[in-house]
Protein backbone atom coordinates (compact mmCIF):
# COMPACT_ATOMS: atom_id res chain seq x y z
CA UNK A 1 13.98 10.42 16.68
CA UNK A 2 14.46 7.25 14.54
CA UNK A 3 17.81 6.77 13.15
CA UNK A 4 15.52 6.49 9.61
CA UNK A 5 14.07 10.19 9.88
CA UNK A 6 16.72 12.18 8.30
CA UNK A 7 16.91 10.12 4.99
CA UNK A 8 13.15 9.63 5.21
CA UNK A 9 12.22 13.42 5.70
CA UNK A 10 14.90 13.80 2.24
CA UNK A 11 13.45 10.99 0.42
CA UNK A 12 9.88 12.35 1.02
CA UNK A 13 10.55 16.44 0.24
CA UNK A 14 12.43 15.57 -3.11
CA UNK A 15 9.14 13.32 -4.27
CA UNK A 16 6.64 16.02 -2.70
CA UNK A 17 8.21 18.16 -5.04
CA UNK A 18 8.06 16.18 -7.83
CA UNK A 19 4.38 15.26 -7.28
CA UNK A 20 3.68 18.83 -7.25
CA UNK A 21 6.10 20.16 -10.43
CA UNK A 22 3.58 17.33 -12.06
CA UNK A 23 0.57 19.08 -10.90
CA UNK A 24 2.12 22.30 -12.01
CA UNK A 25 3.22 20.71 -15.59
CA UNK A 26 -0.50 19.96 -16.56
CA UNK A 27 -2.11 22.99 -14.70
CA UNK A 28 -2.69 24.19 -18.31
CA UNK A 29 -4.68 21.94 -18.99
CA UNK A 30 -7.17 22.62 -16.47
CA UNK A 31 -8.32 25.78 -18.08
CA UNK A 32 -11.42 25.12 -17.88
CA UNK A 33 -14.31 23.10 -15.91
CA UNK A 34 -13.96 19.86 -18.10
CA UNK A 35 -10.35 19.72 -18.07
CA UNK A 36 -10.04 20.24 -14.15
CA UNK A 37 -12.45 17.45 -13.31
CA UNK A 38 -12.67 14.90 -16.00
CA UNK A 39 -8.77 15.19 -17.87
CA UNK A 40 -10.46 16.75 -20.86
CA UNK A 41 -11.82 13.09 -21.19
CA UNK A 42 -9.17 12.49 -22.88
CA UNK A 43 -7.83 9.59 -20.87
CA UNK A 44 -6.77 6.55 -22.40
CA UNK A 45 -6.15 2.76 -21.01
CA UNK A 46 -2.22 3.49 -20.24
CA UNK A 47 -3.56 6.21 -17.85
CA UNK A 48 -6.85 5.72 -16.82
CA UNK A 49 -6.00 1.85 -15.56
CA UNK A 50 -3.88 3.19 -12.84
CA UNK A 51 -5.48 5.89 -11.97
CA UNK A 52 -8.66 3.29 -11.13
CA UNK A 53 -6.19 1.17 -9.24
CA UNK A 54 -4.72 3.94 -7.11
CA UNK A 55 -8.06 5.72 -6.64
CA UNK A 56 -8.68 2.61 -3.23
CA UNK A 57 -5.44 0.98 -3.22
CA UNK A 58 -3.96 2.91 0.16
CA UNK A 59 -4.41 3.29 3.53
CA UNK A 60 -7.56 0.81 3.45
CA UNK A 61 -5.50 -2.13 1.89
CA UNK A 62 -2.02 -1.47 2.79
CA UNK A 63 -2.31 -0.42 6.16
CA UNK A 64 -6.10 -0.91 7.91
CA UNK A 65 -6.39 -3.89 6.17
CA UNK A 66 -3.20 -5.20 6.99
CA UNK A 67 -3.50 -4.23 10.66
CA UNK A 68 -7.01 -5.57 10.80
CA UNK A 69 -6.08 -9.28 9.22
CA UNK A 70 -3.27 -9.24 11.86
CA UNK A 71 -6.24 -9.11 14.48
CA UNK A 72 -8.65 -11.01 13.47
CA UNK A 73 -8.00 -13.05 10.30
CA UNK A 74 -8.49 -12.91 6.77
CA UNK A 75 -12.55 -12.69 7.37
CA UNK A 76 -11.23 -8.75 7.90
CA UNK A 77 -10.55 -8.35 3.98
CA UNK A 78 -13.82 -8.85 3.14
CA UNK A 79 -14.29 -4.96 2.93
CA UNK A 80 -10.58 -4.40 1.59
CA UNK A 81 -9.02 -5.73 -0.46
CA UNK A 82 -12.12 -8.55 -2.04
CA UNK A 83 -14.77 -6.03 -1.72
CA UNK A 84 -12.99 -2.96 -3.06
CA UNK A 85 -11.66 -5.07 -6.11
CA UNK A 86 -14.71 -6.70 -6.74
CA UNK A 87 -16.06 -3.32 -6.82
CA UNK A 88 -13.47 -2.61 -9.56
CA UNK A 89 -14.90 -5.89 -11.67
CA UNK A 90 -18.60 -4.81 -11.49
CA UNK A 91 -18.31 -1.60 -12.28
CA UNK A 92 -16.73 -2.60 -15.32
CA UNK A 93 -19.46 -5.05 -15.75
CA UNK A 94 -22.46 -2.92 -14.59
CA UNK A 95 -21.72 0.54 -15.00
CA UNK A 96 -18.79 1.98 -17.24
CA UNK A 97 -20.40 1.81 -20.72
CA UNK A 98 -24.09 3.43 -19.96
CA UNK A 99 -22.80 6.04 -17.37
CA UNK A 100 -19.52 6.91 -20.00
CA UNK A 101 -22.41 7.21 -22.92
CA UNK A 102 -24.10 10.14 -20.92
CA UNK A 103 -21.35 12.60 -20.69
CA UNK A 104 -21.64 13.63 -17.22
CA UNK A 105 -19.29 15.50 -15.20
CA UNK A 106 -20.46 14.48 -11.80
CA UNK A 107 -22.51 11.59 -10.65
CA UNK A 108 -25.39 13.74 -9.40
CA UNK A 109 -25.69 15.03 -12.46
CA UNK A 110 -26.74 11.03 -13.53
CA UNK A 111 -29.62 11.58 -10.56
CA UNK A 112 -30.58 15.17 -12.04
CA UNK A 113 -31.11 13.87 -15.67
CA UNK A 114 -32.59 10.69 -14.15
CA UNK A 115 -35.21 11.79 -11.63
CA UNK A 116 -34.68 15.58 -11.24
CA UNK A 117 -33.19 18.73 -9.67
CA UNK A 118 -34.04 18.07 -5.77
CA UNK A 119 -32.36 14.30 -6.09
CA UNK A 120 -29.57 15.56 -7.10
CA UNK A 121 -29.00 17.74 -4.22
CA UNK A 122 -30.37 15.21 -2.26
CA UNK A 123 -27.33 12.95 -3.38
CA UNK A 124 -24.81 15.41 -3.04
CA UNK A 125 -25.42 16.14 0.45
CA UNK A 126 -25.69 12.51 1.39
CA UNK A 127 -22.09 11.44 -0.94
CA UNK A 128 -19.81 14.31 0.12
CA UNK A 129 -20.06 13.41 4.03
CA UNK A 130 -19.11 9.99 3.56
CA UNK A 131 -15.81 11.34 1.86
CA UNK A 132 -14.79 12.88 5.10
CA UNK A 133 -14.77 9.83 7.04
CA UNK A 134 -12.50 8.00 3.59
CA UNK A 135 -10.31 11.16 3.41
CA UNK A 136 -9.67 11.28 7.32
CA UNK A 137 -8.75 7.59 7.36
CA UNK A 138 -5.78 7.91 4.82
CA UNK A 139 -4.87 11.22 6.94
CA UNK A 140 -4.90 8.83 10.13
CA UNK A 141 -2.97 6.32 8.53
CA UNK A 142 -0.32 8.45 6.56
CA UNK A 143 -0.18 10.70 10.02
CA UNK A 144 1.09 7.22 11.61
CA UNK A 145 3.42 6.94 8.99
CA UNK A 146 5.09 10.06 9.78
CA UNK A 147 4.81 9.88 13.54
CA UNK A 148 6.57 6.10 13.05
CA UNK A 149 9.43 7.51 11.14
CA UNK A 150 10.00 11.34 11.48
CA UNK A 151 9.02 11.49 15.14
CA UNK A 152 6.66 14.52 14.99
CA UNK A 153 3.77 14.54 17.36
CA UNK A 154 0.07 13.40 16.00
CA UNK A 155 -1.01 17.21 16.03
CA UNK A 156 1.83 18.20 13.82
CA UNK A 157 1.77 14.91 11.35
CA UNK A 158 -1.91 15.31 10.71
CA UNK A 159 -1.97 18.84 9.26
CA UNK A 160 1.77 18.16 7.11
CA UNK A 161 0.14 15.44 5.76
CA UNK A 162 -3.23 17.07 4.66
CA UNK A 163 -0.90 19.53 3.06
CA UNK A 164 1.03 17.24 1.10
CA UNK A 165 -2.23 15.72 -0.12
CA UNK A 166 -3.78 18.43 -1.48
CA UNK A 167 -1.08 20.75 -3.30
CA UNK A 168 -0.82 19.31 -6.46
CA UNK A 169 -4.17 18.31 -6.36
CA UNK A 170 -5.22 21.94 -5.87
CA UNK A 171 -2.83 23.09 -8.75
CA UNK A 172 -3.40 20.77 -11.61
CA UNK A 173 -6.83 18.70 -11.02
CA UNK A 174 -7.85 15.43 -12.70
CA UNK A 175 -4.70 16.02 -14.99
CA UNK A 176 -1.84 16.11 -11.92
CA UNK A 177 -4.22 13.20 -9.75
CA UNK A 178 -4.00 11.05 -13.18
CA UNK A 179 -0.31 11.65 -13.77
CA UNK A 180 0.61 11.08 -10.23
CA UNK A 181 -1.37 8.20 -10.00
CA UNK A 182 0.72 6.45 -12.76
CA UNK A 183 4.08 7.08 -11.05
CA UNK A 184 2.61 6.39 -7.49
CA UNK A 185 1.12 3.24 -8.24
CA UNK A 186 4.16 2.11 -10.29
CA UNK A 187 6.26 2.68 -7.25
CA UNK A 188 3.10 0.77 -4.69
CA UNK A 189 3.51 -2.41 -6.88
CA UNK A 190 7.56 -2.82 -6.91
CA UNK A 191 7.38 -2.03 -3.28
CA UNK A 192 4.64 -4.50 -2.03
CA UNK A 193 6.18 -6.94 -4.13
CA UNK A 194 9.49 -6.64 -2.55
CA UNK A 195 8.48 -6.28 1.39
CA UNK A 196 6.10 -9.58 0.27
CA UNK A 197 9.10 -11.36 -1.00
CA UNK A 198 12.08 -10.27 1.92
CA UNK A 199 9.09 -10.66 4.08
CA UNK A 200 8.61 -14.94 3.39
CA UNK A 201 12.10 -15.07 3.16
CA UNK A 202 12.77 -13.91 6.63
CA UNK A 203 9.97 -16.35 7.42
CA UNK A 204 11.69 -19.13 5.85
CA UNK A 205 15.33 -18.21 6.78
CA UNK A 206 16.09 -16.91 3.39
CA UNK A 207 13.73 -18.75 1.13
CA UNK A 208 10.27 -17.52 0.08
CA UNK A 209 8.37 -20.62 -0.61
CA UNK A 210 9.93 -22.48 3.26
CA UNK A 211 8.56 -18.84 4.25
CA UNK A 212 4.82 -19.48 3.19
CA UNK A 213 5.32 -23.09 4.02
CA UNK A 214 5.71 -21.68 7.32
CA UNK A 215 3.14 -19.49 7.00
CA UNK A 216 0.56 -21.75 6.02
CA UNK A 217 1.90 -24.59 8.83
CA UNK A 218 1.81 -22.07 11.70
CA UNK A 219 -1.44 -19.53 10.99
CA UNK A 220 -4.17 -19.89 13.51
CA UNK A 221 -7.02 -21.95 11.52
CA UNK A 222 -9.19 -19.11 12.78
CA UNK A 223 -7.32 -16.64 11.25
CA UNK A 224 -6.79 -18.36 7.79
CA UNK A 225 -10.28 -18.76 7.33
CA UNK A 226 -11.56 -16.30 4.77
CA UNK A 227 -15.35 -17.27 5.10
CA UNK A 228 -17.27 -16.65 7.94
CA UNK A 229 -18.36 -18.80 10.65
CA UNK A 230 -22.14 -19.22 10.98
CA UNK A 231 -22.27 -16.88 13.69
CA UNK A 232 -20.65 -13.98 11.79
CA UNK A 233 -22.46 -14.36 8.33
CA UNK A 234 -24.17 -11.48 8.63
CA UNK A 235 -21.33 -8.68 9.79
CA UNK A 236 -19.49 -10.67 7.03
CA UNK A 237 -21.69 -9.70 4.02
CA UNK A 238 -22.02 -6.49 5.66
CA UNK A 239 -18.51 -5.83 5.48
CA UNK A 240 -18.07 -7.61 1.74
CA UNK A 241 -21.17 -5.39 0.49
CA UNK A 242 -19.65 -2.24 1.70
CA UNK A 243 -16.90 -2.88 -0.18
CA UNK A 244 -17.90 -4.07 -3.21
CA UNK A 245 -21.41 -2.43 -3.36
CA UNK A 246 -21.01 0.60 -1.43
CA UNK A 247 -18.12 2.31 -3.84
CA UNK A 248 -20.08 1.96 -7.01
CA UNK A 249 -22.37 4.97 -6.61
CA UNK A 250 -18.84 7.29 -5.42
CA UNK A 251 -17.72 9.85 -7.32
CA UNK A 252 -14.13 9.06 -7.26
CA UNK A 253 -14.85 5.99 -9.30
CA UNK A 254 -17.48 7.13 -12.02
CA UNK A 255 -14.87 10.25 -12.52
CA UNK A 256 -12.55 8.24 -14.05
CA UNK A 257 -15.00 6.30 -15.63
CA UNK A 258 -16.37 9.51 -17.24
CA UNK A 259 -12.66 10.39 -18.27
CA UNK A 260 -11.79 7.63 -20.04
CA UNK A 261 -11.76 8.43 -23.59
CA UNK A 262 -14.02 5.97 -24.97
CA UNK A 263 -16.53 3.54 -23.34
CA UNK A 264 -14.62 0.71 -24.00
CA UNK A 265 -11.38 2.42 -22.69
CA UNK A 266 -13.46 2.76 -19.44
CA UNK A 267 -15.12 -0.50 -19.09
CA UNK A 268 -11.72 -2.40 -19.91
CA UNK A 269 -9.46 -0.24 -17.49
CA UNK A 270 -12.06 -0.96 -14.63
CA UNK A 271 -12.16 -4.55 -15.16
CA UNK A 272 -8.23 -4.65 -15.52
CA UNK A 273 -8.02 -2.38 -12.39
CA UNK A 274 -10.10 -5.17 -10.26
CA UNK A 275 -8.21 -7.60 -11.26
CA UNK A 276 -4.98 -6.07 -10.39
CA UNK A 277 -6.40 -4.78 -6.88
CA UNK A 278 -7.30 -8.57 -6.00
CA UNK A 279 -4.10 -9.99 -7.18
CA UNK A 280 -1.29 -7.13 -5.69
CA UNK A 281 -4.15 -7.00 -2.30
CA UNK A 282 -3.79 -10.15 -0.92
CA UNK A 283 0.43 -9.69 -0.69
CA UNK A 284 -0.52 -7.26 1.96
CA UNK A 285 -2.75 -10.14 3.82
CA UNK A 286 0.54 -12.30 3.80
CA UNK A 287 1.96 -9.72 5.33
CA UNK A 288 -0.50 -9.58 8.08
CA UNK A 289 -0.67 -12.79 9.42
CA UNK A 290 3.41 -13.12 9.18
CA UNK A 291 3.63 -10.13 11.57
CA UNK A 292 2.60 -12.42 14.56
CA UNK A 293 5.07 -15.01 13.31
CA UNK A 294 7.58 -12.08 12.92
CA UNK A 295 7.03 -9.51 15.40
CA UNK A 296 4.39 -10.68 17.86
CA UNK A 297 5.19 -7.96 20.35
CA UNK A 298 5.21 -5.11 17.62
CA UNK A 299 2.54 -2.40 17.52
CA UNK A 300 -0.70 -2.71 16.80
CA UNK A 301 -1.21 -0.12 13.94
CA UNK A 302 0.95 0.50 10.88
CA UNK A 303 2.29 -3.17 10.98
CA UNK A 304 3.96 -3.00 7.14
CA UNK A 305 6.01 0.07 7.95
CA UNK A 306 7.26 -1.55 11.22
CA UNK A 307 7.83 -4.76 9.09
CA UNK A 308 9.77 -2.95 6.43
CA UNK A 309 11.77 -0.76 9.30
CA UNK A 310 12.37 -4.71 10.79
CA UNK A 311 13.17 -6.34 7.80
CA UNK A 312 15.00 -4.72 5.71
CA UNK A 313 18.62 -2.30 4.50
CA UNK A 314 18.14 1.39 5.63
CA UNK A 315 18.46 2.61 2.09
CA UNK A 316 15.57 -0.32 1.14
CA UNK A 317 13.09 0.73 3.92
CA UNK A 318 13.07 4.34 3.16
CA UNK A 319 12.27 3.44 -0.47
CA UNK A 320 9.08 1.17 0.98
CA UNK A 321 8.55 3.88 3.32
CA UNK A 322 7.86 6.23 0.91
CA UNK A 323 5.93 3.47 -0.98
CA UNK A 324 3.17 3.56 1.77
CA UNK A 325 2.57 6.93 1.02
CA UNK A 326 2.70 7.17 -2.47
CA UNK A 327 -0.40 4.58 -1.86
CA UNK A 328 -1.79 6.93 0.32
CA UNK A 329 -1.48 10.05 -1.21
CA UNK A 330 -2.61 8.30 -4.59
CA UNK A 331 -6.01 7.51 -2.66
CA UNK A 332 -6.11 10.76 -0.68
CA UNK A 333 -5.70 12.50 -4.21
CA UNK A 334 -8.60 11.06 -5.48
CA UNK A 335 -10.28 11.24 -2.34
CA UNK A 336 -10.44 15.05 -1.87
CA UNK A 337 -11.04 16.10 -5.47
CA UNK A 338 -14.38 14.21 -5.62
CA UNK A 339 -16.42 15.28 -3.59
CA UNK A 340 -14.87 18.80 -3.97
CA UNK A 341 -16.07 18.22 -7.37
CA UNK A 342 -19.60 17.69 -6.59
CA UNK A 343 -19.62 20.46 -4.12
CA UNK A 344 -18.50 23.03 -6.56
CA UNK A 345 -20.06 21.16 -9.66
CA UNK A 346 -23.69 20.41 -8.07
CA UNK A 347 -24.13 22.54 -4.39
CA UNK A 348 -22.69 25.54 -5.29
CA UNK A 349 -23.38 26.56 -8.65
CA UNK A 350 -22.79 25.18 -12.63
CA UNK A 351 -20.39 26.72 -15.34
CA UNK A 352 -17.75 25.25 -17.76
CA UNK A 353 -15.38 28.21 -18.31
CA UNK A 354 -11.95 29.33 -16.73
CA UNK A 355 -13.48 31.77 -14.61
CA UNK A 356 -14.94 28.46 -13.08
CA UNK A 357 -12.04 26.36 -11.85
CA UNK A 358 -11.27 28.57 -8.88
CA UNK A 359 -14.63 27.65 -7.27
CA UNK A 360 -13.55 24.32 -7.62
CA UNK A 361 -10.09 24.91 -5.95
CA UNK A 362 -11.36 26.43 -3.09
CA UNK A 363 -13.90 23.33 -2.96
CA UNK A 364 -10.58 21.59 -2.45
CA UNK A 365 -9.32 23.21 0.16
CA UNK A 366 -12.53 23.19 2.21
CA UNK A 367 -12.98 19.36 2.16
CA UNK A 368 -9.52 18.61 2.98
CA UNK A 369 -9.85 20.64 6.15
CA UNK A 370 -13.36 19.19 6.63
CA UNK A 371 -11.87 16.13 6.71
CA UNK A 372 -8.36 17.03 8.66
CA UNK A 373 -11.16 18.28 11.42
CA UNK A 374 -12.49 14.90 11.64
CA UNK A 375 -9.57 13.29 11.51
CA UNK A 376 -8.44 15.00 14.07
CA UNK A 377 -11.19 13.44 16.91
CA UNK A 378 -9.08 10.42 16.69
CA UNK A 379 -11.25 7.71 15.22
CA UNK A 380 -9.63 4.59 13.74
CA UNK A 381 -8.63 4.37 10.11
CA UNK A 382 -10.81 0.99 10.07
CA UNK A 383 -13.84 2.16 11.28
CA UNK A 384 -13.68 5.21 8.93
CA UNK A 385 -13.07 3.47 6.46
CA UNK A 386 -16.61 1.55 6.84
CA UNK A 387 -18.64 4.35 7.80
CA UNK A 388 -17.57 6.00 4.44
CA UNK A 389 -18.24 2.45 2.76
CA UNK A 390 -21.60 2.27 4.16
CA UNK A 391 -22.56 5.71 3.66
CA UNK A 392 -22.65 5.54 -0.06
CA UNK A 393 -24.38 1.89 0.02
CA UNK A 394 -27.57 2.60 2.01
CA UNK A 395 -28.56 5.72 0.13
CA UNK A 396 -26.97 5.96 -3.36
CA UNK A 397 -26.50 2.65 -4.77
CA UNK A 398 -30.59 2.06 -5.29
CA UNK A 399 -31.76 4.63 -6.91
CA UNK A 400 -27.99 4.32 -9.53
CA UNK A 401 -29.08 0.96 -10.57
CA UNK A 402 -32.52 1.75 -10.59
CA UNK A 403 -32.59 4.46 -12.71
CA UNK A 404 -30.31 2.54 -14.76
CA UNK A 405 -32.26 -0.55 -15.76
CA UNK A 406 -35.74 -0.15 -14.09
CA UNK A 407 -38.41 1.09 -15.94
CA UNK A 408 -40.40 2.01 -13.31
CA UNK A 409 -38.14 4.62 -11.67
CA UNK A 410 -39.58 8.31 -10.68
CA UNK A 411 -37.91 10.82 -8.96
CA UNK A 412 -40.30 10.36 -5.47
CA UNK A 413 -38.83 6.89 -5.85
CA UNK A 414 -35.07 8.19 -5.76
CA UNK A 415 -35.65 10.59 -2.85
CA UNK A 416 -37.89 7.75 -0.74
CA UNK A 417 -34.47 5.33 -1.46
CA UNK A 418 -32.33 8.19 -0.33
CA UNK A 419 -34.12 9.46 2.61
CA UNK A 420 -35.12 5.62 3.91
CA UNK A 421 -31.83 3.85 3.73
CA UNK A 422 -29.77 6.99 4.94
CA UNK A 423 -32.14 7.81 7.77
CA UNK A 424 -32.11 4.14 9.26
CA UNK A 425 -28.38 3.78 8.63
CA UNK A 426 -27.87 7.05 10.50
CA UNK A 427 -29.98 7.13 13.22
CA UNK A 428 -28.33 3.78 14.38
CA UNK A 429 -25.02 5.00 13.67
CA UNK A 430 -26.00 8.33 16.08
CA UNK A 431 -27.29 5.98 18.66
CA UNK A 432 -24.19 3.66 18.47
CA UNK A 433 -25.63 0.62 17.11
CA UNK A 434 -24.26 -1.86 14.87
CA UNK A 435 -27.25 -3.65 14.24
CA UNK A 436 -30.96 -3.10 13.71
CA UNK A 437 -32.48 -2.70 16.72
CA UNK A 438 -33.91 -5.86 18.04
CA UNK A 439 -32.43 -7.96 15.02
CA UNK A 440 -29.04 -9.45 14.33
CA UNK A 441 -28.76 -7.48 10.72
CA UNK A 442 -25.84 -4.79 10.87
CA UNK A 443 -27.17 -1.26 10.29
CA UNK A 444 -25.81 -1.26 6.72
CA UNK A 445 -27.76 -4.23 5.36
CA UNK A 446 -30.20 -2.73 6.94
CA UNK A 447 -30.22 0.91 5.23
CA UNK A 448 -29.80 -0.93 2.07
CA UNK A 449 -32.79 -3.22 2.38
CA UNK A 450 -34.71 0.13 3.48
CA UNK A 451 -33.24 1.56 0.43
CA UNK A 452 -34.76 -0.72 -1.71
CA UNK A 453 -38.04 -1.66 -0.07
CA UNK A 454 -38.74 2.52 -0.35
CA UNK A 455 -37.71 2.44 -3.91
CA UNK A 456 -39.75 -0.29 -4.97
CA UNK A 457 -42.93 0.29 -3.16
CA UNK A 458 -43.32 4.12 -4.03
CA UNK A 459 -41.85 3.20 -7.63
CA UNK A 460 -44.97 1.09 -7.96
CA UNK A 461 -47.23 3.25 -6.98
CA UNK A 462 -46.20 6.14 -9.40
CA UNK A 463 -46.48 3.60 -11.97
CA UNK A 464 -50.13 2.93 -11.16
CA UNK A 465 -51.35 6.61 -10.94
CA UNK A 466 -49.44 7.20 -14.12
């Protein structure tokens, strides 16, 4: 056992429980349907800014992203950290005023009052999947955590820390996610900031800027290159529009959107959000490529922790320690109540009232052992993270900004984008192809383009025979 696991395993029960005497402090609040999903929409920039930040900012960008710049070079954070933030940015751009105006408590409820009853089911089955694969990465990642630190084998970690995830989730809703959020991410920043800092320093034998001096001097050109060669334009934009494009129809996101208290509280606290993400993302980058300067024989996943159990005091790496997972639990959070939300909300049957919120409890439960099942088959945080990205992108993100700003939208059109750029994307994906067969475009441009050729074509026709 690492000489760390005692005072980690202390550090991380006494902040368990306060995570979940927060939950349990606003479960009043979730006596009804409105409270438990949206905060009452009552949210205001103070909360709901954090809340946006947390609901990506964890396993994708401070570990998978980290470990996968360490490979392969900055080209990696196309997905996470620029595309995620970006995401942030447009959203606030594109999205948070209209959708806040129409008071919905789901996102399929934006397809139902759009194009109909059957495309909203049609949505929710194709958005909840692609939670699975985003939960199960930040169970992966967190369950590498623990197995780092505490010693426990991977079939012991995995359920603990599907557990921790959803109890105060389960007890208080939006309310304890939102609260939690706040302290979590408050914690995430201080803590990236510091390993960022001791990390240059060590770099530069005690001074930060020799320390990215260094790390400028001695990075592999091919590694600091953020654009892609010509070569790997396509994978490239693949990977940027998951990220940025992809998340914009996801529940998780338009949630907080549609708790925000006002429709300027929501568009400012998403731009402010993507801002933040870009600027606080790219310290984990740094810390990437200075893991081959620093550690070159280290492991090959869950590089920060290793860094931070390297680097620094005891007392100091158990406070970053438990950093990491405050990210992590801030975006598994967020990550289980949505599509628990739709499921209860849009699959399984309406109603506001108290007698309501326990459907959408046990909703809870179910997708977090969905998605501890999957997790389970041993897939890598990465590529879960992408599948989720791109599950979202080929099917939902058409007929959203469709039946936002084009006039000639119909609900035929919404279920041909749905059924087109999901069914390409997935029958790849099920034959274990990244690209479209017999071309060079990866499978997610592809669903996407499918998407919106469907969309477009059968739009125009209903428009004629109108």
């Amino acid at each position: 056992m690492d000489a760390l696991a005692v005072p980690v395993a202390l550090a991380l029960l006494v902040y368990l429980v306060g995570m979940l005497a927060l939950g349990v402090f606003v479960r009043e609040r979730t006596a009804d349907v409105e409270g438990y999903v949206v905060a009452g929409r009552r949210l205001d920039l103070g909360l709901a800014t954090p809340t946006l930040l947390a609901t990506w900012f964890g396993a994708g960008t401070l570990l998978a992203a980290t470990d996968a710049v360490r490979a392969e070079g900055l080209r990696a954070a196309a997905l996470d950290p620029f595309g995620a933030g970006l995401c942030l940015v447009l959203a606030g751009l594109w999205l948070a005023r209209p959708l806040w105006r129409m008071r919905l408590l789901t996102l399929p409820d934006f397809y139902a009052r759009t194009y109909g009853t059957r495309a909203e089911v049609a949505a929710a089955v194709v958005m909840v999947p692609g939670y699975l694969g985003w939960i199960a990465a930040q169970l992966v990642a967190l369950s590498t955590v623990v197995e780092l630190y505490l010693g426990l084998p991977h079939g012991l970690a995995l359920p603990l820390v599907a557990v921790a995830g959803v109890a105060y989730t389960l007890v208080g809703g939006m309310w304890a996610v939102t609260l939690t959020d706040a302290v979590q991410m408050a914690l995430v920043v201080v803590g990236v900031l510091v390993l960022g800092a001791v990390t240059l320093a060590e770099l530069g034998d005690g001074g930060i800027v020799a320390g990215w001096t260094r790390l400028v001097a001695e990075t592999p050109a091919a590694k600091a290159r953020v654009l892609p060669e010509a070569g790997e334009v396509l994978p490239w934009l693949s990977l940027l529009a998951a990220g940025a494009l992809g998340n914009l129809p996801g529940q998780d996101l338009t949630q907080r959107i549609f708790a925000a208290r006002s429709e300027r509280v929501a568009q400012v606290a998403c731009l402010l959000a993507g801002g933040l993400y870009l600027a606080i993302g790219t310290v984990p980058l740094a810390i990437g490529l200075a893991a081959d300067l620093l550690l070159p024989e280290a492991v090959t996943e869950a590089i920060l922790p290793a860094l931070a159990h390297h680097l620094l005091h005891p007392a100091v790496a158990v406070v970053l320690v438990v950093t990491v997972i405050s990210a992590v639990l801030s975006t598994l959070d967020s990550a289980i109540l949505a599509p628990a939300s739709v499921i209860a909300h849009n699959l399984w049957g309406r109603g506001g009232g108290a007698e309501h919120v326990a459907r959408y409890r046990w909703a809870v439960g179910g997708v977090a052992a969905a998605a501890l099942g999957l997790a389970s088959l041993g897939q890598s945080a990465w590529d879960l993270l992408q599948t989720a990205y791109e599950a979202s992108l080929v099917g939902l993100l058409v007929p959203l900004l469709g039946g936002l700003w084009w006039p000639g939208r119909s609900e035929r059109a919404a279920l041909a984008a749905l059924g087109a750029g999901t069914g390409v994307w997935a029958l790849h994906l099920a034959g274990g192809y990244d690209t479209l067969a017999g071309t060079p475009v990866p499978i997610g441009l592809a669903g996407l383009g499918c998407s919106a050729l469907a969309f477009l074509v059968v739009g125009l026709r209903d428009g004629r025979q109108a």
